[in-house]
C-alpha atoms as a PDB file:
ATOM      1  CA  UNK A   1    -132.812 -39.653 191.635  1.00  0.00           C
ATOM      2  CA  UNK A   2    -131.597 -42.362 194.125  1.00  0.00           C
ATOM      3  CA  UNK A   3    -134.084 -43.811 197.363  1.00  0.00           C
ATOM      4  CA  UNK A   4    -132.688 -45.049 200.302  1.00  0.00           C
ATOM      5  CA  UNK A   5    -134.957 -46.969 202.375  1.00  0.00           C
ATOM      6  CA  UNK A   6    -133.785 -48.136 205.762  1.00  0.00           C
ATOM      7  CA  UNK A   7    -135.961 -50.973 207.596  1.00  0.00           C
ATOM      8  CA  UNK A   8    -136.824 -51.688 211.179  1.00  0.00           C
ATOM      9  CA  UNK A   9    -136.059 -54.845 211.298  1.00  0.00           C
ATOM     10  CA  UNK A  10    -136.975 -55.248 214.864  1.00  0.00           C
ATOM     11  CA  UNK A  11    -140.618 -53.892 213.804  1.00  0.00           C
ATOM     12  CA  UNK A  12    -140.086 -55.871 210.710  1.00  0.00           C
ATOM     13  CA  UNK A  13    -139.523 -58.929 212.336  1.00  0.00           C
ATOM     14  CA  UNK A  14    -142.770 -57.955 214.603  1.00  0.00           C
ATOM     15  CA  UNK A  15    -145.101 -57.452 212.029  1.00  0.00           C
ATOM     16  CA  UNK A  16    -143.947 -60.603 210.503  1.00  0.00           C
ATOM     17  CA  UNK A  17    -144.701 -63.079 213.534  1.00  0.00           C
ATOM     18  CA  UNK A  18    -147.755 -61.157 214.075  1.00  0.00           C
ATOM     19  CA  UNK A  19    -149.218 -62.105 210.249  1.00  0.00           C
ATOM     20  CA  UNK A  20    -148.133 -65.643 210.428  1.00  0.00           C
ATOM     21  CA  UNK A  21    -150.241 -66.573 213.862  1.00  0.00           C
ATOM     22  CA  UNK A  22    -152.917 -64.643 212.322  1.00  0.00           C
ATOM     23  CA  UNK A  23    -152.394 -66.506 208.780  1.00  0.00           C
ATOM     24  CA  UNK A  24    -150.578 -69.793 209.709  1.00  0.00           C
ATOM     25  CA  UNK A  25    -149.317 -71.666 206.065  1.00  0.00           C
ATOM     26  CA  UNK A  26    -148.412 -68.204 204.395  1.00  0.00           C
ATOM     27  CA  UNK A  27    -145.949 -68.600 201.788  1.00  0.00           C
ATOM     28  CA  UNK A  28    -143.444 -65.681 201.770  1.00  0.00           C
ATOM     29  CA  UNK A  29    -142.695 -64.506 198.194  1.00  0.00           C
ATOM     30  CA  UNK A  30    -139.552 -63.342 196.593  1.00  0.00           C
ATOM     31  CA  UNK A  31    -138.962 -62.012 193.316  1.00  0.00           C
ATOM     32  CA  UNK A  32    -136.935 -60.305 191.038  1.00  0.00           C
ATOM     33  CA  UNK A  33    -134.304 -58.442 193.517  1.00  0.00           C
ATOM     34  CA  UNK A  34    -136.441 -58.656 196.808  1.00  0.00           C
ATOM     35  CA  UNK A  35    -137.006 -54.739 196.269  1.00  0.00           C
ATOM     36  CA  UNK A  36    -133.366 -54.498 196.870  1.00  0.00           C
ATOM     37  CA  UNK A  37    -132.802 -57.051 199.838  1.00  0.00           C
ATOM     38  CA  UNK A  38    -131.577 -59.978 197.436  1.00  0.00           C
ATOM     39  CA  UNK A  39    -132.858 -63.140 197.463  1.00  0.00           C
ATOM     40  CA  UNK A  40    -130.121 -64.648 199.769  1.00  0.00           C
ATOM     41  CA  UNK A  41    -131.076 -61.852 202.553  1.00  0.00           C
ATOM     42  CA  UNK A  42    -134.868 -62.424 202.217  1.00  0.00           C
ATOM     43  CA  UNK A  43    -134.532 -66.665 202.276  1.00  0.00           C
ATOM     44  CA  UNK A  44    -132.152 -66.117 205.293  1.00  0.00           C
ATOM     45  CA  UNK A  45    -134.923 -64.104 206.771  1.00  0.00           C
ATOM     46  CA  UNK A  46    -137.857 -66.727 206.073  1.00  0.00           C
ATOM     47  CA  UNK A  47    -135.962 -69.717 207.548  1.00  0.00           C
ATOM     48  CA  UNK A  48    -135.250 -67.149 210.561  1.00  0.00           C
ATOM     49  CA  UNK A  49    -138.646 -66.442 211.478  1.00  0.00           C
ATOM     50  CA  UNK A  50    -139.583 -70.017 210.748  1.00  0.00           C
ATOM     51  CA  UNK A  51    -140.678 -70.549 206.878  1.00  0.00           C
ATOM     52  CA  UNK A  52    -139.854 -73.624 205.216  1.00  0.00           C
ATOM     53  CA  UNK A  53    -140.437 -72.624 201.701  1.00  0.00           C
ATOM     54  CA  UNK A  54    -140.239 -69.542 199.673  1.00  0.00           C
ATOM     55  CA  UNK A  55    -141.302 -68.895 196.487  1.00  0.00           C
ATOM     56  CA  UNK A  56    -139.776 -67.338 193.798  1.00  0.00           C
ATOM     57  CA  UNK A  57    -140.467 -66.183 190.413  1.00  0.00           C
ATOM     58  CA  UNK A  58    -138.776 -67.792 188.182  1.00  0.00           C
ATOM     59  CA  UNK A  59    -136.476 -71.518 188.313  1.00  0.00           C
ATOM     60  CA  UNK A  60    -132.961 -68.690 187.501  1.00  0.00           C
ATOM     61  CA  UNK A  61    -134.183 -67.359 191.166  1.00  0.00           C
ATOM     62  CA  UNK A  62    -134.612 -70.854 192.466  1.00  0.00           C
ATOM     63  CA  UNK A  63    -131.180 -71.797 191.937  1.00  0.00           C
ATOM     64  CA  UNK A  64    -129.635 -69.246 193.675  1.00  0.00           C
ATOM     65  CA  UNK A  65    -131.063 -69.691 196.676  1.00  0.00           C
ATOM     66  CA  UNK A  66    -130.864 -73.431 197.024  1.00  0.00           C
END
């Protein structure tokens, strides 16, 4: 059995800015395959909406998104 899932990334992107005024110094997390988005999608994303850092489960993950 396959799932598809299919974001908002508008309302992503929302509910995203919303959490980080709410919870300024947040670090966004990314491991394994980023449920799917890859780790090059989901640091793209972070620097987007303004992150400076993103952490990562293991140092294999950390060099691929350097």
């Amino acid at each position: 059995m396959a799932l598809t899932l299919y974001v908002d990334t508008a309302r992503w992107r929302a509910h995203h800015k919303q959490v980080s005024e709410q919870f300024p110094g947040l670090v966004p997390v990314c491991k394994g395959n980023g449920y799917g988005f890859g780790h090059e999608r989901l640091a793209d994303e972070a620097t987007r909406l303004g992150s400076d850092i993103l952490a990562v489960g293991t140092t294999y993950e950390a060099a691929r998104i350097k």
